[in-house]
N, C-alpha and C. Protein backbone atom coordinates (compact mmCIF):
# COMPACT_ATOMS: atom_id res chain seq x y z
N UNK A 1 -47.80 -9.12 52.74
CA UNK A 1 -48.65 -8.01 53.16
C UNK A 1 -47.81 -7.02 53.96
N UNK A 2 -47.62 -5.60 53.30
CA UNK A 2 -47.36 -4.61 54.10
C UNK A 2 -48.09 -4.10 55.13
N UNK A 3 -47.73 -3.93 56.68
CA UNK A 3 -48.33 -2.91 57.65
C UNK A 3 -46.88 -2.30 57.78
N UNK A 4 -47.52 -1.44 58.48
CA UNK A 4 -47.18 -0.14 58.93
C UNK A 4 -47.97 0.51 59.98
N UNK A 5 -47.04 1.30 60.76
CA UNK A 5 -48.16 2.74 62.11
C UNK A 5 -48.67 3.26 61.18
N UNK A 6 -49.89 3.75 61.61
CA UNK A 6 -50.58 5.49 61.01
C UNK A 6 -49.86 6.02 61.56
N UNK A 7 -49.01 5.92 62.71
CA UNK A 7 -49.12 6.85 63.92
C UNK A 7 -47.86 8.00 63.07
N UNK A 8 -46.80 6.69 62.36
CA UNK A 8 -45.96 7.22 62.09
C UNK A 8 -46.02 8.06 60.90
N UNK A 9 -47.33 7.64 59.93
CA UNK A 9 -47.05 8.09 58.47
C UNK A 9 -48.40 8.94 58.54
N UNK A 10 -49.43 9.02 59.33
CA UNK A 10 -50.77 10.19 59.02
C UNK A 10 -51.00 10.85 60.35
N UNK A 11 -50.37 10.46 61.35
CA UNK A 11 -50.88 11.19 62.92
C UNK A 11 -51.15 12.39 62.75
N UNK A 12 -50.43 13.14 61.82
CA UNK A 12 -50.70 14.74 61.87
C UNK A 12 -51.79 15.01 61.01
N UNK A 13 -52.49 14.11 60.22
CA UNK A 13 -53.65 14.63 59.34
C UNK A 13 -54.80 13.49 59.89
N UNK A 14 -54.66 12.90 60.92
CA UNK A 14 -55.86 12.70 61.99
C UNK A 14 -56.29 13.27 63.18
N UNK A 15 -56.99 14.20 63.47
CA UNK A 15 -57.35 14.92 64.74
C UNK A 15 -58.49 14.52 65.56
N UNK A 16 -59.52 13.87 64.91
CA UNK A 16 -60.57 13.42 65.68
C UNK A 16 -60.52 12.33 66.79
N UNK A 17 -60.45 12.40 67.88
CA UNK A 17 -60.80 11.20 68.95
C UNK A 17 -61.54 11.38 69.82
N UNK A 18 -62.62 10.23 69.83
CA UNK A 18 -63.26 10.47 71.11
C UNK A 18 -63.05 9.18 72.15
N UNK A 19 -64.39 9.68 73.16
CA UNK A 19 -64.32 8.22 74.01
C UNK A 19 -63.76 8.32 75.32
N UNK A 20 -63.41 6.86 75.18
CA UNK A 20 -62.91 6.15 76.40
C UNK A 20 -61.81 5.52 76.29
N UNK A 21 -61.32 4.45 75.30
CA UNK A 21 -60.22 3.58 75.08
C UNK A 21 -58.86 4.23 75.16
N UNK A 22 -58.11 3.99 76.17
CA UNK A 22 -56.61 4.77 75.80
C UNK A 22 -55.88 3.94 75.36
N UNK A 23 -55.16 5.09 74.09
CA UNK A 23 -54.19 4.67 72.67
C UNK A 23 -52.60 4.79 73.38
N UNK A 24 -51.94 3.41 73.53
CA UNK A 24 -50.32 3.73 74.32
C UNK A 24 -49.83 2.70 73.45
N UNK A 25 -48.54 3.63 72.96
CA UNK A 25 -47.16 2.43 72.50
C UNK A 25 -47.44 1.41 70.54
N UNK A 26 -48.61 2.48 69.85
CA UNK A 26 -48.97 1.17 69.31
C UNK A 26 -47.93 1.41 68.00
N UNK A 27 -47.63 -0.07 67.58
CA UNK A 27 -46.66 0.00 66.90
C UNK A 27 -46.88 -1.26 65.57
N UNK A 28 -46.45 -0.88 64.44
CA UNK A 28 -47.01 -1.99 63.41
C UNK A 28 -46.00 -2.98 63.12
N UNK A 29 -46.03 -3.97 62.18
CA UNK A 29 -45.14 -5.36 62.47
C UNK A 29 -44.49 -5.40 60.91
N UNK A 30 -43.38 -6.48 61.22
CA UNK A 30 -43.26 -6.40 59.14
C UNK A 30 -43.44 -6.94 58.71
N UNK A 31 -43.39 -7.14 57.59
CA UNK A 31 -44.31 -7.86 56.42
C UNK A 31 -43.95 -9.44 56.91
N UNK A 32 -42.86 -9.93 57.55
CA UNK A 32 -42.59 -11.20 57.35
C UNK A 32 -43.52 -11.95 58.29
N UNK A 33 -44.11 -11.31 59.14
CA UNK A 33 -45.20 -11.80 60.21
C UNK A 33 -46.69 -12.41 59.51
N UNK A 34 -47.01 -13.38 59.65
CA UNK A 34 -48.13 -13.98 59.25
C UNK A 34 -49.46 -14.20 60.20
N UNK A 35 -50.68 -13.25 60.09
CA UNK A 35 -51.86 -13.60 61.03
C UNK A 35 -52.40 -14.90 61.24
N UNK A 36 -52.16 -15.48 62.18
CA UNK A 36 -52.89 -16.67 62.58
C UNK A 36 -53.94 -17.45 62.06
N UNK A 37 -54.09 -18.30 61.07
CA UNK A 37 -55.29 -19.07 61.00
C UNK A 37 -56.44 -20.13 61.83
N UNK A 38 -57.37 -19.91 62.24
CA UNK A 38 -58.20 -21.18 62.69
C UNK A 38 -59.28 -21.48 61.92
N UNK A 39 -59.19 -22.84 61.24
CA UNK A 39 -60.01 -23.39 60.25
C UNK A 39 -61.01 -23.90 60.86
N UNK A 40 -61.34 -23.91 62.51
CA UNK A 40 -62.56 -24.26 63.18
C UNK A 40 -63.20 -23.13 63.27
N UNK A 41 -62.82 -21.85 62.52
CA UNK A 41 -64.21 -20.77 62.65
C UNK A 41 -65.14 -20.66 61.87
N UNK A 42 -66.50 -20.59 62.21
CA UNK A 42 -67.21 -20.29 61.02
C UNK A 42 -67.80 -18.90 60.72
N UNK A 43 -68.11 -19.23 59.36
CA UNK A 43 -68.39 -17.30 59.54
C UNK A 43 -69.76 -17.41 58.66
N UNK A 44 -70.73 -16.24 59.60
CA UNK A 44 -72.18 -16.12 59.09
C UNK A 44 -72.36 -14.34 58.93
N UNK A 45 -72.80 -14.46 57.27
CA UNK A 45 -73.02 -13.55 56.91
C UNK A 45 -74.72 -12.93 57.31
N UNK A 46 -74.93 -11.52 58.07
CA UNK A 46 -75.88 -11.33 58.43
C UNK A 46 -76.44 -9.65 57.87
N UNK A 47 -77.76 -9.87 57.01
CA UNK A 47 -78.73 -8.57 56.47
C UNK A 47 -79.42 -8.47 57.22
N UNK A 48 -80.03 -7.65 56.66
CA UNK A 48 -81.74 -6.96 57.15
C UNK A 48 -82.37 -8.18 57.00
N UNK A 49 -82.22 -8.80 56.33
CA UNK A 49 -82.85 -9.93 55.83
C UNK A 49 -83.02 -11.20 57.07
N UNK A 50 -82.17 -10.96 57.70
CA UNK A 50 -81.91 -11.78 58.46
C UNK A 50 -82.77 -11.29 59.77
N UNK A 51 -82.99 -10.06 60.39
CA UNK A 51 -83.24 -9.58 61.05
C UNK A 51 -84.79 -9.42 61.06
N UNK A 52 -85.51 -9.24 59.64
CA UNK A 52 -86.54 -9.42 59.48
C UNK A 52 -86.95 -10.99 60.12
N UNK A 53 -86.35 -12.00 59.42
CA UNK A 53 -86.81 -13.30 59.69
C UNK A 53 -87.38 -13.44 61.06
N UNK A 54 -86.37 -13.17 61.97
CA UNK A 54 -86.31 -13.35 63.45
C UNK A 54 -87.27 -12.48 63.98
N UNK A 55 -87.91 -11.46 63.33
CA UNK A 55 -88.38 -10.76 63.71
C UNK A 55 -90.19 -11.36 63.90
N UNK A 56 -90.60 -12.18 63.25
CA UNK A 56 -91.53 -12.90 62.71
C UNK A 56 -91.97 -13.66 63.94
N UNK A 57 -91.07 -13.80 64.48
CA UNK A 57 -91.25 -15.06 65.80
C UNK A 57 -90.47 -13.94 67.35
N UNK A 58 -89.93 -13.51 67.41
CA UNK A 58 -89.18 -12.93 68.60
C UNK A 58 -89.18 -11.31 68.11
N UNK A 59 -88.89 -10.80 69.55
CA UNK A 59 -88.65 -9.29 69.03
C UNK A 59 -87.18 -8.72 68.99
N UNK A 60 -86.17 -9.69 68.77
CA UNK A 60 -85.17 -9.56 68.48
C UNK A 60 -84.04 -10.36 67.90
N UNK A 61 -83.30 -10.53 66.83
CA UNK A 61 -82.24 -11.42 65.83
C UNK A 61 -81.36 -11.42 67.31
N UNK A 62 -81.02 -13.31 68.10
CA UNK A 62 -79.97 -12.88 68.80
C UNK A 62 -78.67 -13.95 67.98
N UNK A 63 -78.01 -12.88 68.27
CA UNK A 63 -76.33 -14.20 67.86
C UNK A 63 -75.72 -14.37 68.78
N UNK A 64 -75.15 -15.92 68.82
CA UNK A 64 -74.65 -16.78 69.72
C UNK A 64 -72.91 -16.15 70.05
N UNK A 65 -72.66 -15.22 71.23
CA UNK A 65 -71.33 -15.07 70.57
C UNK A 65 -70.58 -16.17 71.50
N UNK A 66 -70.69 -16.91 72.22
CA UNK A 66 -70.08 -18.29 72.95
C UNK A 66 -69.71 -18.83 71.75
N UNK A 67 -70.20 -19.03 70.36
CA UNK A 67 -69.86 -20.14 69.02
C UNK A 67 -68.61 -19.68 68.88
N UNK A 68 -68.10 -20.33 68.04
CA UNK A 68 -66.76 -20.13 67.31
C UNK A 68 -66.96 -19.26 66.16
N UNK A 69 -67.72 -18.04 66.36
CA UNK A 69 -68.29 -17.87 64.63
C UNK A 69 -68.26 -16.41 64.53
N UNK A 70 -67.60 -15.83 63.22
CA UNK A 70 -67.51 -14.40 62.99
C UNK A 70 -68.68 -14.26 62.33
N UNK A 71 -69.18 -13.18 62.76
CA UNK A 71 -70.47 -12.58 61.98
C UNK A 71 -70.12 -11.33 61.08
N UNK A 72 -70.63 -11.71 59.87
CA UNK A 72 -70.20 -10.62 59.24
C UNK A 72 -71.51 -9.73 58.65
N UNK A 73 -71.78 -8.33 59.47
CA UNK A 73 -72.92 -7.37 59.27
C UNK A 73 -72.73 -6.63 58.07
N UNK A 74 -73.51 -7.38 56.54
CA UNK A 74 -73.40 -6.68 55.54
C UNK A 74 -74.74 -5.79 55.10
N UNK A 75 -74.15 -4.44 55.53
CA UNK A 75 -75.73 -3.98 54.85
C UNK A 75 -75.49 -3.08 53.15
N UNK A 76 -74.73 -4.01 52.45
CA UNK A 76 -74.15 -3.44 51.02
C UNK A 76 -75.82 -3.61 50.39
N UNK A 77 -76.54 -4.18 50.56
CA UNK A 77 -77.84 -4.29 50.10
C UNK A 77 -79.13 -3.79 50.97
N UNK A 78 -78.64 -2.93 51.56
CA UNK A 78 -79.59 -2.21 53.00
C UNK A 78 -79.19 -1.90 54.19
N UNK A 79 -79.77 -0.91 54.98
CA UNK A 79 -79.58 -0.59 56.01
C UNK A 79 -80.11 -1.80 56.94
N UNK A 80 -79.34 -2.26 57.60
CA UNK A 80 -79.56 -2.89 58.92
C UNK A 80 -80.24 -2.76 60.57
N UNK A 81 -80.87 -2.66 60.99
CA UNK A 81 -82.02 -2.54 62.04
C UNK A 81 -81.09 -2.69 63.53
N UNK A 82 -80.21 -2.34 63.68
CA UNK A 82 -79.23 -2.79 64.87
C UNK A 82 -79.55 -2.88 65.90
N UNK A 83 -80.72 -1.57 66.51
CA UNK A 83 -81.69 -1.74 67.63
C UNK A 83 -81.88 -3.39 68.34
N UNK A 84 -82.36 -3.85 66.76
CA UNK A 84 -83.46 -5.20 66.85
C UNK A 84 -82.07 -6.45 66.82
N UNK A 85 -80.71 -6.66 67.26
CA UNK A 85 -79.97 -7.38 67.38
C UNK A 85 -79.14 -7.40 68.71
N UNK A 86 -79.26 -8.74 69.09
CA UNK A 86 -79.15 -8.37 70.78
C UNK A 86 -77.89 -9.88 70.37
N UNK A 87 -76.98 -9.38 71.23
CA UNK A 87 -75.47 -10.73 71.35
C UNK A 87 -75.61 -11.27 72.97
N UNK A 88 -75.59 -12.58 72.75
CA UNK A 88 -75.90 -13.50 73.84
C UNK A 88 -74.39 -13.83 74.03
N UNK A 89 -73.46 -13.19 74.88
CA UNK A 89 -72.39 -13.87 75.46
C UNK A 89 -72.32 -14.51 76.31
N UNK A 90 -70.96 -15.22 76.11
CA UNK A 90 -70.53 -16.43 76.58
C UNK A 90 -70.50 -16.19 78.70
N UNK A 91 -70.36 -14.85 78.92
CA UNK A 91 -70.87 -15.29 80.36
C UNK A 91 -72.35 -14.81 80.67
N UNK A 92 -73.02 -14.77 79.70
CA UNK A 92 -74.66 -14.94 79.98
C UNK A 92 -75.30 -13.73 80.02
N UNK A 93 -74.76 -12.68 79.56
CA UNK A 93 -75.34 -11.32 79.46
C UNK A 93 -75.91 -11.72 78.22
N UNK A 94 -76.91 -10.38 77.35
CA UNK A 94 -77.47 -10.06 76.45
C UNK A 94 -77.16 -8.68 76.20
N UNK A 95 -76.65 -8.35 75.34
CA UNK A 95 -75.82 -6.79 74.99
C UNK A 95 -76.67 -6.42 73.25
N UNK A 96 -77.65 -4.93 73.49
CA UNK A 96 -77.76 -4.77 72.08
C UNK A 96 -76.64 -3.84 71.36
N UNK A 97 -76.43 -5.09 70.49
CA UNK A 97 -76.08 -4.44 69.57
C UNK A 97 -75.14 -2.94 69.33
N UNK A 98 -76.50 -2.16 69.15
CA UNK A 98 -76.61 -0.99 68.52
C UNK A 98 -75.57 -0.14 69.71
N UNK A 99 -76.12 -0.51 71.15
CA UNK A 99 -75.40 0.40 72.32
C UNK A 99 -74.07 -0.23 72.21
N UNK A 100 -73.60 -1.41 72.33
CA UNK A 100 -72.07 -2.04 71.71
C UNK A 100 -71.17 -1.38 70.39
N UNK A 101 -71.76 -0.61 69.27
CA UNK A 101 -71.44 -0.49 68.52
C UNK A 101 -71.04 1.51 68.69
N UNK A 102 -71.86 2.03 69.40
CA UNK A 102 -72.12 3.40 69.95
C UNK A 102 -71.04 3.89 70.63
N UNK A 103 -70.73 2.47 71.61
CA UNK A 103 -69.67 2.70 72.73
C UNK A 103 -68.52 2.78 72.15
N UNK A 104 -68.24 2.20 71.19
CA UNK A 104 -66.92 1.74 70.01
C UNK A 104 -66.48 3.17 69.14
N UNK A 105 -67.94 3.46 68.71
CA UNK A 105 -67.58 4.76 67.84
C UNK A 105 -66.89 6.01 68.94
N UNK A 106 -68.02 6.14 69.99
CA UNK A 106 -67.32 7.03 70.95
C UNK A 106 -66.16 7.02 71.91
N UNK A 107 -65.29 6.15 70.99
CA UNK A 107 -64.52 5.35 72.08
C UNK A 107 -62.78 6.80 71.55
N UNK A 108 -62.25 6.60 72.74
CA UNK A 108 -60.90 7.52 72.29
C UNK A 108 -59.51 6.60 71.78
N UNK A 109 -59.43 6.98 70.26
CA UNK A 109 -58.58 6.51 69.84
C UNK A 109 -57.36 6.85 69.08
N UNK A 110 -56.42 8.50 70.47
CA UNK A 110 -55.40 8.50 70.75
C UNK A 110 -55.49 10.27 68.67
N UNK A 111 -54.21 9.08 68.21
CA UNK A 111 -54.27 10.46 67.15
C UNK A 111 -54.71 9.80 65.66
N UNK A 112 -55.61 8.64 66.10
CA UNK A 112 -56.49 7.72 64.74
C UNK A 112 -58.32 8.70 65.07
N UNK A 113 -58.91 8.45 63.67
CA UNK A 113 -59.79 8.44 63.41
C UNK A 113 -60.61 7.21 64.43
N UNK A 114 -61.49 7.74 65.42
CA UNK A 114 -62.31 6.03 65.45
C UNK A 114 -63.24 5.88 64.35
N UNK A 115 -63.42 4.39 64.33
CA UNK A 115 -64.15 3.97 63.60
C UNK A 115 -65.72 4.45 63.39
N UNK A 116 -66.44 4.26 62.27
CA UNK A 116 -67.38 4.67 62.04
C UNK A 116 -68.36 2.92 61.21
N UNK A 117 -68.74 2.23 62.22
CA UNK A 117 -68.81 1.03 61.68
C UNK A 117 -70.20 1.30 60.13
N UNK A 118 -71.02 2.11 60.16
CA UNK A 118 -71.92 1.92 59.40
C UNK A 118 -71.02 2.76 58.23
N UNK A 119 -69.97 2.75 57.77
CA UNK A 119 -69.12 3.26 57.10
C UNK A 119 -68.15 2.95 56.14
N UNK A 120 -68.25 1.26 56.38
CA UNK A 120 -66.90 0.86 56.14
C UNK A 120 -67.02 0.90 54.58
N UNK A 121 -65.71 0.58 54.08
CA UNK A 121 -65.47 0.46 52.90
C UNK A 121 -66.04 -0.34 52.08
N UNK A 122 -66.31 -1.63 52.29
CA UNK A 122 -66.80 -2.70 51.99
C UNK A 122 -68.03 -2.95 52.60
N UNK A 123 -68.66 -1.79 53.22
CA UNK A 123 -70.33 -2.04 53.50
C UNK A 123 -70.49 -2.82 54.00
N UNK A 124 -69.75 -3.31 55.03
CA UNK A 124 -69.69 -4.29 56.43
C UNK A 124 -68.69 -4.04 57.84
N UNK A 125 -68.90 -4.68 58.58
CA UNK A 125 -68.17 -4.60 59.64
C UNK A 125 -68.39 -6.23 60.46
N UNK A 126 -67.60 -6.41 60.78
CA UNK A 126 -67.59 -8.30 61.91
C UNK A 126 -67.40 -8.00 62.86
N UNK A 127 -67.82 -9.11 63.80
CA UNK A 127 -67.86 -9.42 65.21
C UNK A 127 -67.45 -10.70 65.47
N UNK A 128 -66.96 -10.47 66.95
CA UNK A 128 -66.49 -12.09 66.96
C UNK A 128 -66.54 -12.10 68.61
N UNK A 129 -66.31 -13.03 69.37
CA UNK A 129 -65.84 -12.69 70.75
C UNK A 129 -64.31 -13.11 70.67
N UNK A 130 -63.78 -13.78 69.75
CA UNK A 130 -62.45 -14.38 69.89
C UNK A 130 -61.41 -12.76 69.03
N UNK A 131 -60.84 -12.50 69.19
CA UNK A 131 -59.48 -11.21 68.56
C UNK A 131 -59.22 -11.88 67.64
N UNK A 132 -59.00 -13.14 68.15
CA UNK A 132 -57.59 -14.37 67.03
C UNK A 132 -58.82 -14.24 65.82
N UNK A 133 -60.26 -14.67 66.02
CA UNK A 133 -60.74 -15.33 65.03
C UNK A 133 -60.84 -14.65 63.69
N UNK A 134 -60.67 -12.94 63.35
CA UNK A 134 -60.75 -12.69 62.33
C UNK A 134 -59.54 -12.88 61.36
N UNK A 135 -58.38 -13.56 61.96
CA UNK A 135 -57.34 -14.14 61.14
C UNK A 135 -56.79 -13.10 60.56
N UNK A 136 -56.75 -11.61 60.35
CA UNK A 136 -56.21 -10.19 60.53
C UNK A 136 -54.76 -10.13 60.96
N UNK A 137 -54.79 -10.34 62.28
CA UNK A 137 -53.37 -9.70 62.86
C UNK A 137 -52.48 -10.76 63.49
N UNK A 138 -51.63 -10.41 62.47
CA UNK A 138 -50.18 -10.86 63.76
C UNK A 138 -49.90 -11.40 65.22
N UNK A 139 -49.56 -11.95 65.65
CA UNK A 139 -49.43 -12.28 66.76
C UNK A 139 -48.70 -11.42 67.35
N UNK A 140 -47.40 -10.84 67.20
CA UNK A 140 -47.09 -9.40 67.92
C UNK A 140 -48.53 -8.30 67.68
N UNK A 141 -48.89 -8.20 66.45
CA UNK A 141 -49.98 -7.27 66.59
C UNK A 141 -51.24 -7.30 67.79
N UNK A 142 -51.68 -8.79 67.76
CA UNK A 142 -52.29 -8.81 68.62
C UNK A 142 -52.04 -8.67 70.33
N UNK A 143 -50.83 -9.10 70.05
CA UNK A 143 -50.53 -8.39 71.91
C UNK A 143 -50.59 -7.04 71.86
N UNK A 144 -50.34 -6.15 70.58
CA UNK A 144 -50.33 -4.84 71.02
C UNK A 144 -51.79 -4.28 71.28
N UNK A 145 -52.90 -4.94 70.60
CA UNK A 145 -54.62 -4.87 70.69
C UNK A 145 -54.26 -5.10 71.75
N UNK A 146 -54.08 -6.49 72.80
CA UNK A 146 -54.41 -6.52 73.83
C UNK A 146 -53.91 -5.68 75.00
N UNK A 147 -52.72 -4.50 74.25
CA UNK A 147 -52.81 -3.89 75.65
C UNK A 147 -53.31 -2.47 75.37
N UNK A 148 -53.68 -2.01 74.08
CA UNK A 148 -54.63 -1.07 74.06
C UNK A 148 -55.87 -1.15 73.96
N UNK A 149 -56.43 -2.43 73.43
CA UNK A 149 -57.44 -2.32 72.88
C UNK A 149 -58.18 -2.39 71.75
N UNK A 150 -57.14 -1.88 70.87
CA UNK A 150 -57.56 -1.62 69.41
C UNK A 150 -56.11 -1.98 68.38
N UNK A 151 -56.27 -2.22 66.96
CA UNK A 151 -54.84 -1.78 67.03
C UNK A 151 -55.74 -1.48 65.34
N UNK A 152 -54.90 -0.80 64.46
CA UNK A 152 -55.09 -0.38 63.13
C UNK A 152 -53.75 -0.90 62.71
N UNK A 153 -54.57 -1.27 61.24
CA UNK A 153 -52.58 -1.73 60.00
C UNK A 153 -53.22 -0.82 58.75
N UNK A 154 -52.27 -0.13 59.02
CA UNK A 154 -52.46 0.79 57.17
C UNK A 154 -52.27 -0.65 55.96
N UNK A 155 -52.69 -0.40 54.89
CA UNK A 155 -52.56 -1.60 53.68
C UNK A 155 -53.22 -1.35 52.17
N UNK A 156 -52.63 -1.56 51.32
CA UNK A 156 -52.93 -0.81 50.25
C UNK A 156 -54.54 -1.28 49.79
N UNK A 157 -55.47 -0.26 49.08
CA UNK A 157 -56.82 -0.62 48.67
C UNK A 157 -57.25 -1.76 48.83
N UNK A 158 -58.25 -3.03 48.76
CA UNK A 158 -58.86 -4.01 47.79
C UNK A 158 -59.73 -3.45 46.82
N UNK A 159 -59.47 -4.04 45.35
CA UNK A 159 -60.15 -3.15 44.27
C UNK A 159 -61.18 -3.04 44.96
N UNK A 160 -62.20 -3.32 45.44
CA UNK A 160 -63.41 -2.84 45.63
C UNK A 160 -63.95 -1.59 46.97
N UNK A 161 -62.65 -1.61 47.30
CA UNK A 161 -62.54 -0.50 48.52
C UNK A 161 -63.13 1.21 48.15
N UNK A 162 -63.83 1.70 49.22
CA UNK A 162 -64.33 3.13 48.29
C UNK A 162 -63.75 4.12 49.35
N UNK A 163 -63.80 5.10 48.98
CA UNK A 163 -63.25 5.62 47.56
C UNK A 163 -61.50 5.12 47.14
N UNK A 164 -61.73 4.80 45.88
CA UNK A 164 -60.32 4.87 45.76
C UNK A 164 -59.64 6.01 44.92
N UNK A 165 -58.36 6.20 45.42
CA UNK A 165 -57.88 7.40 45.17
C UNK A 165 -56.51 7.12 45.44
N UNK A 166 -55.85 8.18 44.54
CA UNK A 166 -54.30 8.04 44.86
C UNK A 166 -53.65 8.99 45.72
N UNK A 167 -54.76 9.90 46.32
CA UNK A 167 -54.56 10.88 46.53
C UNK A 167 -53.03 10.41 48.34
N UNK A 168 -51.71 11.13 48.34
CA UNK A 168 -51.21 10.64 49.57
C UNK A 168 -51.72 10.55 51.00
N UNK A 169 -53.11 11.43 50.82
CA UNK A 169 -53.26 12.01 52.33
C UNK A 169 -54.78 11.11 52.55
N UNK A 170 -55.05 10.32 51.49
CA UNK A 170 -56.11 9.24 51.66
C UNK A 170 -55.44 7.94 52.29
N UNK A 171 -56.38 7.38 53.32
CA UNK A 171 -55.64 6.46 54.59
C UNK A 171 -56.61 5.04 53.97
N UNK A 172 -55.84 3.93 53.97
CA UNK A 172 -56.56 2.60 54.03
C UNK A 172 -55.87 2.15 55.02
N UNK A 173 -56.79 1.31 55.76
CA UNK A 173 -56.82 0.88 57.19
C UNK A 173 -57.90 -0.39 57.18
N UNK A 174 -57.20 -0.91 58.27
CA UNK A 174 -58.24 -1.71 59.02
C UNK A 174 -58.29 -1.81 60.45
N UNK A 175 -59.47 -1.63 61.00
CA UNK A 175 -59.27 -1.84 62.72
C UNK A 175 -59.70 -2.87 63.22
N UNK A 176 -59.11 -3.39 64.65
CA UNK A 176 -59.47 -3.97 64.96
C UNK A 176 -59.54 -3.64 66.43
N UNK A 177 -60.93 -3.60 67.24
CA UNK A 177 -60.71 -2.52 68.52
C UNK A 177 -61.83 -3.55 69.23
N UNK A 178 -61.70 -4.09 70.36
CA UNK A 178 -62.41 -5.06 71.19
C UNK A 178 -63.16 -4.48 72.54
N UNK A 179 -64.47 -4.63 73.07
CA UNK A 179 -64.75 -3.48 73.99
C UNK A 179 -65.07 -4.80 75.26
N UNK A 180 -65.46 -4.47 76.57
CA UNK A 180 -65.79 -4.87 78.01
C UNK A 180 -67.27 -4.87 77.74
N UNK A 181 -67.79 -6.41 77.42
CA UNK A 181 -69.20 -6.41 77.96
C UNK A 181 -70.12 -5.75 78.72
N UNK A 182 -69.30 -5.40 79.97
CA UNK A 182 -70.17 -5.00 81.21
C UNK A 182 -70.03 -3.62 80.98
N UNK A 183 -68.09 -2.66 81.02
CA UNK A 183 -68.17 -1.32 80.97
C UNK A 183 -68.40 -0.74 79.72
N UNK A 184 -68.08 -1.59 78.39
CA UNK A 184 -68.04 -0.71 77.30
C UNK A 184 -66.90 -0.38 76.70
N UNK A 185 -65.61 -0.19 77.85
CA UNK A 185 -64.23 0.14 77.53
C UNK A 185 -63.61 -0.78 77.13
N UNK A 186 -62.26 -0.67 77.12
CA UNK A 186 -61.14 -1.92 77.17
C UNK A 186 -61.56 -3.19 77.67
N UNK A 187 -61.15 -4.50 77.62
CA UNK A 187 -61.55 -5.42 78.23
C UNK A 187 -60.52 -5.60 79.38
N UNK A 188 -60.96 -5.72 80.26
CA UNK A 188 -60.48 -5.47 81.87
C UNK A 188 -59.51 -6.71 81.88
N UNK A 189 -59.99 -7.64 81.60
CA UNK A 189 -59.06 -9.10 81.94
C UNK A 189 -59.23 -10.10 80.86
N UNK A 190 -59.42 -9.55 79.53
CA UNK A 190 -59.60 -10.70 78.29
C UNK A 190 -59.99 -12.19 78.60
N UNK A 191 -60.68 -12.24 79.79
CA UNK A 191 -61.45 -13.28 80.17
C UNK A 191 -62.52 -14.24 79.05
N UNK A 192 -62.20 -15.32 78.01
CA UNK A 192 -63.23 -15.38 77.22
C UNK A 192 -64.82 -15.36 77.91
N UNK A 193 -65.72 -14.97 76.89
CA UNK A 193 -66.28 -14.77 76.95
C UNK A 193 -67.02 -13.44 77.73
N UNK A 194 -66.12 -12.19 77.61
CA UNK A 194 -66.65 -10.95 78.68
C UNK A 194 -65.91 -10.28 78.02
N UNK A 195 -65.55 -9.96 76.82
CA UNK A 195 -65.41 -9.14 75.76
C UNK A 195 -66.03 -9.39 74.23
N UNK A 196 -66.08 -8.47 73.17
CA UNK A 196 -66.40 -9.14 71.90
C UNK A 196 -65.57 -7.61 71.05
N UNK A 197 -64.74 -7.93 70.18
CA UNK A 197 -64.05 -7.70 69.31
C UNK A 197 -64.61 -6.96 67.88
N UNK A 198 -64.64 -6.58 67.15
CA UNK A 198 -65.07 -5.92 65.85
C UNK A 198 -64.02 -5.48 64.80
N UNK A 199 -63.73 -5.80 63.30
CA UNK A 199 -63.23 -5.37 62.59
C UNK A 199 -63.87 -4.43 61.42
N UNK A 200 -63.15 -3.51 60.97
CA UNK A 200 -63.80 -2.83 59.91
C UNK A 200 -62.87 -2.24 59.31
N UNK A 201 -63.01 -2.49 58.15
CA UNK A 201 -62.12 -1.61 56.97
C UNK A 201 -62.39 -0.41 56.30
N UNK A 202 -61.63 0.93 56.26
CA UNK A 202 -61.98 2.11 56.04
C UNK A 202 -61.12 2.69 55.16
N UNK A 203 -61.47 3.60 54.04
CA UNK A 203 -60.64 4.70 53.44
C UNK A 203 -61.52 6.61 54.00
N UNK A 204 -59.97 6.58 54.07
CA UNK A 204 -60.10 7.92 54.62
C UNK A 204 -59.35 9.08 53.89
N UNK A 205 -60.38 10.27 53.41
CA UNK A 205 -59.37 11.02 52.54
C UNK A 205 -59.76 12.44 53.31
């Protein structure tokens, strides 16, 4: 797997940033680096469907983020209700959702595009509280998340990625950008359980 910076190969045909998160030093790894596996994660795929259910009995879908478990928010078959999904972290807050996901988009991310999670390429986006657990990045990569925050790896399409195009000035990416329970920003002291993490894959033309 090739990465690479945006910083180095599209910085000048990304202008949008907002937010809060400050972008310092970020730098991509080479191919010979391998992302970390843990075969104790589990991963739960979550719809509307899901959200309805919960809805039947409680007035809100909550997910456990103390588990070991990536959630993966597919709304390729519908729009998703985000309001109505509240994350129970591991130091005992309740965070919805929707304001977690708000803070992320408006977050400043330097001379990248931020993310646009109801956007992605693949009509999903994950959560996790663990960085390591989406098995994504590098271990140099991930120290560089942990001292910005976020980090992006350019990487060529998956056939099913949209739009695809050959066009040079179209960007495939993936992010991975982790926010502070309490402020919203950076995570202050990567303390488990008092951050939660998000990946999403994007083409950008």
């Amino acid at each position: 797997m090739i990465r690479q910076s945006i910083r180095s190969s599209k910085s000048l045909a990304l202008s949008v940033a907002l937010g809060v998160i400050a972008a310092a030093g970020f730098t991509g790894c080479g191919a010979s680096e391998e992302a970390p596996v843990d075969d104790a994660v589990a991963h739960e795929r979550i719809t509307q469907a899901e959200v309805s259910k919960a809805l039947e009995t409680s007035e809100f879908l909550s997910l456990d983020m103390s588990r070991d478990t990536v959630y993966a928010l597919d709304y390729s078959g519908g729009a998703i209700d985000y309001a109505r999904i509240k994350l129970s972290t591991g130091d005992g807050k309740e965070i919805l959702l929707s304001e977690q996901m708000a803070a992320i988009e408006q977050a400043d991310y330097g001379d990248y595009r931020a993310p646009v999670l109801t956007e992605a390429s693949d009509d999903r986006f994950s959560i996790s509280s663990d960085e390591t657990a989406f098995g994504k990045l590098s271990e140099s990569e991930l120290d560089q998340l942990r001292t910005d925050g976020f980090f992006y790896s350019e990487e060529p399409p998956a056939p099913g990625a949209k739009p695809q195009s050959t066009d040079p000035d179209c960007i495939h990416a993936y992010c991975e950008v982790c926010t502070d329970n309490t402020t919203g920003g950076r995570p202050e002291t990567w303390k488990p359980g008092t951050y939660t993490c998000y990946l999403i894959e994007h083409v950008w033309c």
